[in-house]
Protein backbone atom coordinates (compact mmCIF):
# COMPACT_ATOMS: atom_id res chain seq x y z
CA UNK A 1 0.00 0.00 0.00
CA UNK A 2 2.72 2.27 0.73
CA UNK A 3 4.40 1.64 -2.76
CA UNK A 4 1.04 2.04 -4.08
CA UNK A 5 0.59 5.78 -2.05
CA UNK A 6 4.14 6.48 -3.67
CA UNK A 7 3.08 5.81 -7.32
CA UNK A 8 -0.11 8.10 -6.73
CA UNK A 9 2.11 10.96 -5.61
CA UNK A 10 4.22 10.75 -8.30
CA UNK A 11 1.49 10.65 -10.79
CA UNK A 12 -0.08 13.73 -9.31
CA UNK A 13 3.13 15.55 -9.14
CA UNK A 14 3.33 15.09 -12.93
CA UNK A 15 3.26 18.85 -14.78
CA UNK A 16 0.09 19.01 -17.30
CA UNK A 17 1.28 18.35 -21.18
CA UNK A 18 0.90 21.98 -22.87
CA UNK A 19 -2.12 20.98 -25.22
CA UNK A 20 -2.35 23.25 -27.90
CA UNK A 21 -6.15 25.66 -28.61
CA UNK A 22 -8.71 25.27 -31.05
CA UNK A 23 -7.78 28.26 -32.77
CA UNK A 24 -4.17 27.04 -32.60
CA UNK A 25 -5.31 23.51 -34.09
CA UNK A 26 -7.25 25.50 -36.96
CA UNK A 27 -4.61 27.72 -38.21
CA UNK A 28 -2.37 24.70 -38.93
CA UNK A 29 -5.22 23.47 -41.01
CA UNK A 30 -5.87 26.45 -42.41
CA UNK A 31 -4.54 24.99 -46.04
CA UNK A 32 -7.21 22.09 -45.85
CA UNK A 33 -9.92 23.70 -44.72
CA UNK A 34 -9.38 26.73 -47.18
CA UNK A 35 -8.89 24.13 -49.72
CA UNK A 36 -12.42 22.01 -49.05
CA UNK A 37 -14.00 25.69 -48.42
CA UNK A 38 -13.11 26.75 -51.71
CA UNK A 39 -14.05 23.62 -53.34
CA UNK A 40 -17.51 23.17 -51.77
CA UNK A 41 -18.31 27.13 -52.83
CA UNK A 42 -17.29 26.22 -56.47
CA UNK A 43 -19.20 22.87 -56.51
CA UNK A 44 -22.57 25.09 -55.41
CA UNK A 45 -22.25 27.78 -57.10
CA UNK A 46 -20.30 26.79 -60.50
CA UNK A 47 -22.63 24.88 -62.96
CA UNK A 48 -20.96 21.70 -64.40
CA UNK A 49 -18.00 21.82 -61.48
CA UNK A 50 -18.34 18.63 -60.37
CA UNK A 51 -18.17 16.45 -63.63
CA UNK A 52 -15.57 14.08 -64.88
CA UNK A 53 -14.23 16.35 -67.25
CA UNK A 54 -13.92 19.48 -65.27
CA UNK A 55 -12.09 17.59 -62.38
CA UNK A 56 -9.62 15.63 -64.57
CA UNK A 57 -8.92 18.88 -66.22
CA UNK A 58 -8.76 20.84 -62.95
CA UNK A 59 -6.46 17.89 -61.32
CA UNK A 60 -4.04 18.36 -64.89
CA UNK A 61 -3.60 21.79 -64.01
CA UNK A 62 -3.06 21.10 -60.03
CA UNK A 63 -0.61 19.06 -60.59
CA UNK A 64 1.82 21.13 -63.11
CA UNK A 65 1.34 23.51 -60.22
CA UNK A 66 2.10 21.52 -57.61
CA UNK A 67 5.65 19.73 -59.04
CA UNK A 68 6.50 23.13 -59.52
CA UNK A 69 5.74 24.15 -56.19
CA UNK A 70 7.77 21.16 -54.53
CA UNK A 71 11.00 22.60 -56.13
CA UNK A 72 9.97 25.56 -55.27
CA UNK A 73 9.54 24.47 -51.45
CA UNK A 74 12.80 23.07 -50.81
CA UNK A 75 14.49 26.49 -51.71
CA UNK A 76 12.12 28.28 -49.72
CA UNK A 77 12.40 25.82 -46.51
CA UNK A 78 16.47 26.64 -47.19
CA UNK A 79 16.02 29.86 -46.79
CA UNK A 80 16.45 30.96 -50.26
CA UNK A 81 13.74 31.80 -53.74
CA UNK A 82 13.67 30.90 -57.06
CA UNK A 83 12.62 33.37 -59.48
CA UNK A 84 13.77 31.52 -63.10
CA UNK A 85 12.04 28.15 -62.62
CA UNK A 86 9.37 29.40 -65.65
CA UNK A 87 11.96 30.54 -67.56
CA UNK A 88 13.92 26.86 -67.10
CA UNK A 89 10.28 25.82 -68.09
CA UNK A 90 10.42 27.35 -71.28
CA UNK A 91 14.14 26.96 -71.78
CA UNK A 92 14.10 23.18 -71.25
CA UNK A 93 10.56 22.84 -73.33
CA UNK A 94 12.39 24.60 -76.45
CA UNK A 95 15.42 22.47 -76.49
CA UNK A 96 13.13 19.50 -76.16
CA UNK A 97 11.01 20.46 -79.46
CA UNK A 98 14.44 21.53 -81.14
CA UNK A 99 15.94 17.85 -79.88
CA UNK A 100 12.70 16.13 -81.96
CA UNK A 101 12.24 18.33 -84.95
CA UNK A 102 16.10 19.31 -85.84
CA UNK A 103 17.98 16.98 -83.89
CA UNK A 104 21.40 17.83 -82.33
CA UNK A 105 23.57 19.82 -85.18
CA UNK A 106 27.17 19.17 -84.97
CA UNK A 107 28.07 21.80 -87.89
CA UNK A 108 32.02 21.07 -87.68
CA UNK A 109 31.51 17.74 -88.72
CA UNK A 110 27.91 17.82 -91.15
CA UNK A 111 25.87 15.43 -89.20
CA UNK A 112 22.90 15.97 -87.01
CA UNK A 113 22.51 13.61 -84.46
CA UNK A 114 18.44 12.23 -83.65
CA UNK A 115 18.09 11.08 -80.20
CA UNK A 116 15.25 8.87 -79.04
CA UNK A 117 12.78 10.48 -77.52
CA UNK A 118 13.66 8.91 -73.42
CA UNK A 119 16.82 10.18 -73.95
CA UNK A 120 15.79 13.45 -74.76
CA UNK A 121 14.15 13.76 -71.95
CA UNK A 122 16.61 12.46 -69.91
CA UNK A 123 19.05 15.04 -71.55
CA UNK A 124 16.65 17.98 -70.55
CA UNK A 125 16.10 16.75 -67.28
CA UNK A 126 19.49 17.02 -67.03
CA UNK A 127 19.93 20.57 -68.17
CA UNK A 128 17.63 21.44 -65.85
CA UNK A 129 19.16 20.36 -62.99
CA UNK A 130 22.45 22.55 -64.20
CA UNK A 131 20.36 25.32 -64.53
CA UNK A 132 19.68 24.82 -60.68
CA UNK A 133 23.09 24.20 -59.64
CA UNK A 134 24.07 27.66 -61.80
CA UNK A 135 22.19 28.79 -59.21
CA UNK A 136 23.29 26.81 -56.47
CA UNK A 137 26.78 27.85 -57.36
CA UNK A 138 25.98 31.76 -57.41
CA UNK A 139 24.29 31.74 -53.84
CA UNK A 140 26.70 29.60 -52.27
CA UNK A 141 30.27 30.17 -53.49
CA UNK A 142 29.48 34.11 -54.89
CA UNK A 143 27.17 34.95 -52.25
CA UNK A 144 24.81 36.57 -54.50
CA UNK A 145 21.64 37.08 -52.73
CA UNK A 146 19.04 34.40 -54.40
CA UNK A 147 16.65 36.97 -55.27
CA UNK A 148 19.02 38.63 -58.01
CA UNK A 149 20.35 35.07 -58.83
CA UNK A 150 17.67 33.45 -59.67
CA UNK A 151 16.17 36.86 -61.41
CA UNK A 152 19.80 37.23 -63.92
CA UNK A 153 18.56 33.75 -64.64
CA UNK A 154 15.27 33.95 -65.44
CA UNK A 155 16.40 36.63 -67.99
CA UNK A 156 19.17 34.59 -69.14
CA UNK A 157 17.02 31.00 -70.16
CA UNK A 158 14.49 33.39 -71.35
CA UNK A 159 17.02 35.20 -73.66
CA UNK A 160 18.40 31.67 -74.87
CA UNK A 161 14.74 30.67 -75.46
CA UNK A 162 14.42 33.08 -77.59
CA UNK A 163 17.67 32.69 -79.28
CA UNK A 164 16.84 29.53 -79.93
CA UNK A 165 14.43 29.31 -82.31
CA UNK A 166 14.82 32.95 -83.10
CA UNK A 167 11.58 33.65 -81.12
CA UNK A 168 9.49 31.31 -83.37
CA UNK A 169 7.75 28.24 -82.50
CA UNK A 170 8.93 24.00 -82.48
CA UNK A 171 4.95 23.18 -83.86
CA UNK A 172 4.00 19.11 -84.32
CA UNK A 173 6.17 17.36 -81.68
CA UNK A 174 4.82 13.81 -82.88
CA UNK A 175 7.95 12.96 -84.14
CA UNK A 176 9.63 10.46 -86.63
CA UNK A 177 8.92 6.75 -86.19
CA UNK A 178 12.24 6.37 -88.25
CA UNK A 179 14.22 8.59 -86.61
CA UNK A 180 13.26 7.05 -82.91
CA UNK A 181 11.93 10.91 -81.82
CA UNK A 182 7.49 9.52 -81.46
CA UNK A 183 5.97 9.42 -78.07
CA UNK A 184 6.68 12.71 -76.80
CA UNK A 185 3.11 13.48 -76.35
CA UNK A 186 2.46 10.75 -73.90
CA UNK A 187 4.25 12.63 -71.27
CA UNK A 188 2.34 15.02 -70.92
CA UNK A 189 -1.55 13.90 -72.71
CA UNK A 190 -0.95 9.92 -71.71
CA UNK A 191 -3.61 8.66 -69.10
CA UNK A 192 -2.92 5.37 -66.95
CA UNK A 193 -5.86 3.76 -65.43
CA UNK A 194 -7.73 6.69 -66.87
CA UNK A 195 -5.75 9.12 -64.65
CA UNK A 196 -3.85 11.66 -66.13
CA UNK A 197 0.53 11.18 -66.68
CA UNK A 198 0.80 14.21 -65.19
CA UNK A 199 -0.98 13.27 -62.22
CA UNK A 200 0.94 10.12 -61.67
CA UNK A 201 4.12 12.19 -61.62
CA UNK A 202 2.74 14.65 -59.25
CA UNK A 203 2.09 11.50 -57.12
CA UNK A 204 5.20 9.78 -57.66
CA UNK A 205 7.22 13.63 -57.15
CA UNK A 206 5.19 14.13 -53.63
CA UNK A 207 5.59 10.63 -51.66
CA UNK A 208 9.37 11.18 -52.02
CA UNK A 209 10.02 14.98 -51.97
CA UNK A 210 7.37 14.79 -48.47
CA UNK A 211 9.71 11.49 -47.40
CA UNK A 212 12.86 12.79 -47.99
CA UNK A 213 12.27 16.24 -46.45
CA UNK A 214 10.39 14.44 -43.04
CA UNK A 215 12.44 11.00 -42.63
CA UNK A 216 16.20 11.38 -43.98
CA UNK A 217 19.23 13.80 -42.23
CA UNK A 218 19.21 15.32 -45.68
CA UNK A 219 15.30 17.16 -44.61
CA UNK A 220 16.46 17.90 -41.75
CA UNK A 221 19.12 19.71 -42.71
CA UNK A 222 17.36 21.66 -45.13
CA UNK A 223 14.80 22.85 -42.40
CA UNK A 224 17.93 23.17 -40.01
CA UNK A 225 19.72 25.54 -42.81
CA UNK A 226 16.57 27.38 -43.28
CA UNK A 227 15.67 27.84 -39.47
CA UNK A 228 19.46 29.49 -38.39
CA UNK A 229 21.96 28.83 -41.30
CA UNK A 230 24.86 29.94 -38.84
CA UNK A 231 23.77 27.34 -36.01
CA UNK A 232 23.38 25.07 -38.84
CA UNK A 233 27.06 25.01 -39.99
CA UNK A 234 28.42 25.36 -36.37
CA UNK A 235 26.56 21.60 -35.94
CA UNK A 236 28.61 20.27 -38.67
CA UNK A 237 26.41 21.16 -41.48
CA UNK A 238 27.32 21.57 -44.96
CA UNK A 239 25.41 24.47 -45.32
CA UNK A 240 26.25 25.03 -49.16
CA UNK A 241 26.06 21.70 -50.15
CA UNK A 242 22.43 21.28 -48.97
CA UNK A 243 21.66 24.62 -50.57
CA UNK A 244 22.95 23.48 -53.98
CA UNK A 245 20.56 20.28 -53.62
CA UNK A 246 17.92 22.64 -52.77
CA UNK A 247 17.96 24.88 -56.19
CA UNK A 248 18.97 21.60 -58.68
CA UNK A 249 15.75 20.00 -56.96
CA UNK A 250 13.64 22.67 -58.27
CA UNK A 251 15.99 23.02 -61.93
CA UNK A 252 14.81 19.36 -62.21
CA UNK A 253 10.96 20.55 -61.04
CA UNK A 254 11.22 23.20 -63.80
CA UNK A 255 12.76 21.38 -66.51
CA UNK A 256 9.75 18.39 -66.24
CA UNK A 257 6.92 21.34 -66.10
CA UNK A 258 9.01 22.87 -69.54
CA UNK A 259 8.51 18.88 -70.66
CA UNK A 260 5.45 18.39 -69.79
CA UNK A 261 3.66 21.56 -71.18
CA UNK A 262 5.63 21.38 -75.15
CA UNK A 263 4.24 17.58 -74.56
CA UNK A 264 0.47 18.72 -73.58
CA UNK A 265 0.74 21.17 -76.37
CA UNK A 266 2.81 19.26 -78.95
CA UNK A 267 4.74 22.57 -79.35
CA UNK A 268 7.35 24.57 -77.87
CA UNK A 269 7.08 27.84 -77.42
CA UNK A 270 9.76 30.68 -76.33
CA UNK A 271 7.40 32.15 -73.72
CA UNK A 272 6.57 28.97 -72.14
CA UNK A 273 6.40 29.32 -68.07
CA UNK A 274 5.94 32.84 -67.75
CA UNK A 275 5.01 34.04 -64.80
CA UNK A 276 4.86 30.23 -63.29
CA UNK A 277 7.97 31.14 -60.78
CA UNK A 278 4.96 33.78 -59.04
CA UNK A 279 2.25 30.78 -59.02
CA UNK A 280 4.62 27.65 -57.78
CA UNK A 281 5.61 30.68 -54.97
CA UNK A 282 1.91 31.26 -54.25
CA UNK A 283 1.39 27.54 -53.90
CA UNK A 284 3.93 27.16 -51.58
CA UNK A 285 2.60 30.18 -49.30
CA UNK A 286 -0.84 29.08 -49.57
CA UNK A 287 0.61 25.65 -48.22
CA UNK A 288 1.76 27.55 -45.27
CA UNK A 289 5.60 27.46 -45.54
CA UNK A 290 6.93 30.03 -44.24
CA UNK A 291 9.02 32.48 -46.63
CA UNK A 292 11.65 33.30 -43.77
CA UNK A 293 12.53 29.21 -43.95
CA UNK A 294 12.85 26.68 -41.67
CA UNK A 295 8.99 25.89 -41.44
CA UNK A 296 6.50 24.50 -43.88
CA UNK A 297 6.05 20.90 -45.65
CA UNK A 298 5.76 20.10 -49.30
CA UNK A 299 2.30 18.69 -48.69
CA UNK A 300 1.41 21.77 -47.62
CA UNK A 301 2.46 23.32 -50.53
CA UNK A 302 0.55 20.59 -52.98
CA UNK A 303 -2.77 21.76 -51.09
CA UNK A 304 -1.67 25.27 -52.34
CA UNK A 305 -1.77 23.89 -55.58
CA UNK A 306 -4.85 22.24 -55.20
CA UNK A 307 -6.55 25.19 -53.91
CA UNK A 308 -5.11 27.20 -56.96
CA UNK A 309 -5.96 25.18 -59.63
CA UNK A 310 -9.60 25.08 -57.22
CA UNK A 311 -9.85 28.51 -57.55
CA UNK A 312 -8.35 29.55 -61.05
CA UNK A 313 -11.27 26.63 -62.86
CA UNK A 314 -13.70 27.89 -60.63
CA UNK A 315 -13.88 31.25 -61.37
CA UNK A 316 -13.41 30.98 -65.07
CA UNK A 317 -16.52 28.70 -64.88
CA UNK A 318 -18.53 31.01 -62.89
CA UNK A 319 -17.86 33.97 -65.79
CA UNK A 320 -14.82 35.86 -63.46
CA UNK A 321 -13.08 38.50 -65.05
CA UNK A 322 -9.72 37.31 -66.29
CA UNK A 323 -8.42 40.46 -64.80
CA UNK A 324 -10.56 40.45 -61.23
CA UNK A 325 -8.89 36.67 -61.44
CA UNK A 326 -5.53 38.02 -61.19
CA UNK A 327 -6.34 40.45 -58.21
CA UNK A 328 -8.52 38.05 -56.08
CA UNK A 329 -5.76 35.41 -56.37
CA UNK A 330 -3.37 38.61 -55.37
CA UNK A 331 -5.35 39.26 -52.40
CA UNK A 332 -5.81 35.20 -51.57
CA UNK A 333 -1.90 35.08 -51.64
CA UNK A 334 -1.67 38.24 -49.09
CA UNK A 335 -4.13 37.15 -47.06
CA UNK A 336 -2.71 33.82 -46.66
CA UNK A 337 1.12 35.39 -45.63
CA UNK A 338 -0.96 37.72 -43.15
CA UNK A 339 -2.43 34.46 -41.49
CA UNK A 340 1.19 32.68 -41.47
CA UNK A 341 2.45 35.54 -39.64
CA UNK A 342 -0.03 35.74 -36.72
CA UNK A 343 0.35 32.06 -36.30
CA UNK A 344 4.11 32.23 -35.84
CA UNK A 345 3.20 35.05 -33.81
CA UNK A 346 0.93 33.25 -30.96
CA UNK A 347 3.34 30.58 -31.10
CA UNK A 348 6.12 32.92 -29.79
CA UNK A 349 4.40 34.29 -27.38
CA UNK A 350 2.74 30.73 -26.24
CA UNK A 351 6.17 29.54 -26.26
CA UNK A 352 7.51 32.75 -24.17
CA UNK A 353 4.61 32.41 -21.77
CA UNK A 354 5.54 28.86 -21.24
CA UNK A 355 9.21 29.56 -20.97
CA UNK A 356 8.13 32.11 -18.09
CA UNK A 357 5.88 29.54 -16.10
CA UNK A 358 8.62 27.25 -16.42
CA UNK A 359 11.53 29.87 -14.77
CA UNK A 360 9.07 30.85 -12.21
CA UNK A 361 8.69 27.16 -11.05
């Protein structure tokens, strides 16, 4: 009985667990519940919203969004931004179509080389993901601020876009069954199973971007690097070598999107991806990661996405202004930072309150 009295004490000695509010609880759903409020308004209001059509087409466009945005949130969780990932898009998508329709032009030696279509796309991939470390290299051994790095680049790929083609257009990207170059389309207008290619990728993209960043030291560095990137290389962490990873993760994002859109369109276009580096950073806002760093999750950012590519079919089907589109997705975006920012907000001072309790004990 005496042990028993003991055990009782000890139990009743024990400090309360610090349970977190409703309203705290809310705000870090805010993403989901925006998203299903959003979707629910659209499916009452918008006339033909909820049909097989509208929601493959509406899922297509999601999930272009939403690759792009997972690049996009491993830069941001690093504490850096990437400002050329549409430009990469349409970089990567014109030396795809140039790849299929003129074929790789050695002019020293008067052959053109054809390559088959996988290992074009292997080949831009890889581009890509130099185009990232370009900017990899400029933040972490120039210590350029990313902001002007990334923006010289998005200038840059756009310039060589251009160049490329001489502004005009790579049209009919079906390719030559003799020359090995068919299939291109499939990548981006292939269903399996009735679901879209695209879709599949987005999948495929998001179980291992969200695994890597929550169950490998690799994710944890990147949050650590984003969080305090001086505490982060006093702990033994190769701050610039996680920050390269970081921007050639989202090069590889953008160079798939510049793939996938010349495949949806069977053309390549020069002004491919423009403006998509503003929409893949709205995504990952919306998906409340945090623009300082250190705090967010990429499925948070592919319910950005979602609620995006929600709200961009929804009010085109409800007769919105193109142009009232633009500013109520401008005001969606601010209003979601302002929300992010009171949250971190009552979490300081929760965590300064507790912090107090526990000194005064």
């Amino acid at each position: 009985m005496k042990k028993e009295r003991h055990s009782m004490t000890e139990i009743t000695d024990k400090k309360p667990v610090n349970t977190p509010s409703l309203g705290m609880i809310l705000l870090k759903l805010r993403s989901l519940i925006a998203f299903f409020g959003v979707f629910i308004v659209f499916a009452i209001i918008a006339p033909n919203f909820l049909t097989s059509g509208n929601l493959i087409s509406m899922a297509k466009h999601s999930a272009i969004w939403a690759i792009l945005a997972m690049g996009m949130t491993y830069v941001i969780l690093g504490g850096g931004i990437d400002l050329s990932v549409g430009s990469i898009a349409g970089l990567c998508g014109m030396l795809a179509g140039g790849l299929i329709i003129e074929g790789l032009r050695l002019q020293m030696f008067g052959v053109i080389i054809y390559f088959h279509t996988p290992v074009i796309i292997l080949i831009v991939l890889l581009i890509g993901v130099l185009l990232g470390a370009v900017n990899g290299l400029l933040v972490t051994k120039l210590g350029v601020a990313p902001f002007i790095a990334t923006l010289g680049l998005l200038y840059i790929a756009r310039g060589f876009a251009l160049l490329r083609s001489g502004g005009k257009t790579f049209p009919n990207l079906v390719g030559d069954p003799a020359l090995g170059t068919t299939g291109f389309p499939a990548l981006g207008a292939g269903t399996i199973l009735n679901i879209p290619m695209v879709v599949w990728l987005a999948i495929l993209i998001g179980v291992i971007a969200a695994y890597v960043s929550k169950k490998t030291p690799f994710g944890r560095h990147v949050y650590a690097v984003g969080g305090n990137e001086d505490a982060a290389r006093l702990s033994g962490i190769r701050v610039s070598r996680v920050k390269m990873a970081t921007y050639m993760f989202s090069g590889f994002t953008a160079a798939l999107i510049g793939l996938i859109l010349a495949s949806q369109l069977m053309a390549s276009h020069p002004a491919t991806g423009e403006s998509y580096e503003l929409t893949a950073i709205a995504a990952v806002v919306l998906g409340g990661t945090s623009l300082s760093g250190g705090r967010g999750s990429v499925g948070g950012s592919i319910i950005g996405a979602l609620i995006l590519g929600v709200l961009n079919d929804g009010l085109v089907m409800v007769g919105v202004s193109s142009f009232w589109q633009t500013v109520i997705k401008g005001l969606v975006v601010i209003l979601a930072v302002v929300i992010d920012q009171y949250q971190l907000n009552k979490q300081n001072e929760a965590a300064l309150k507790q912090q107090t309790v526990s000194d005064a004990e």
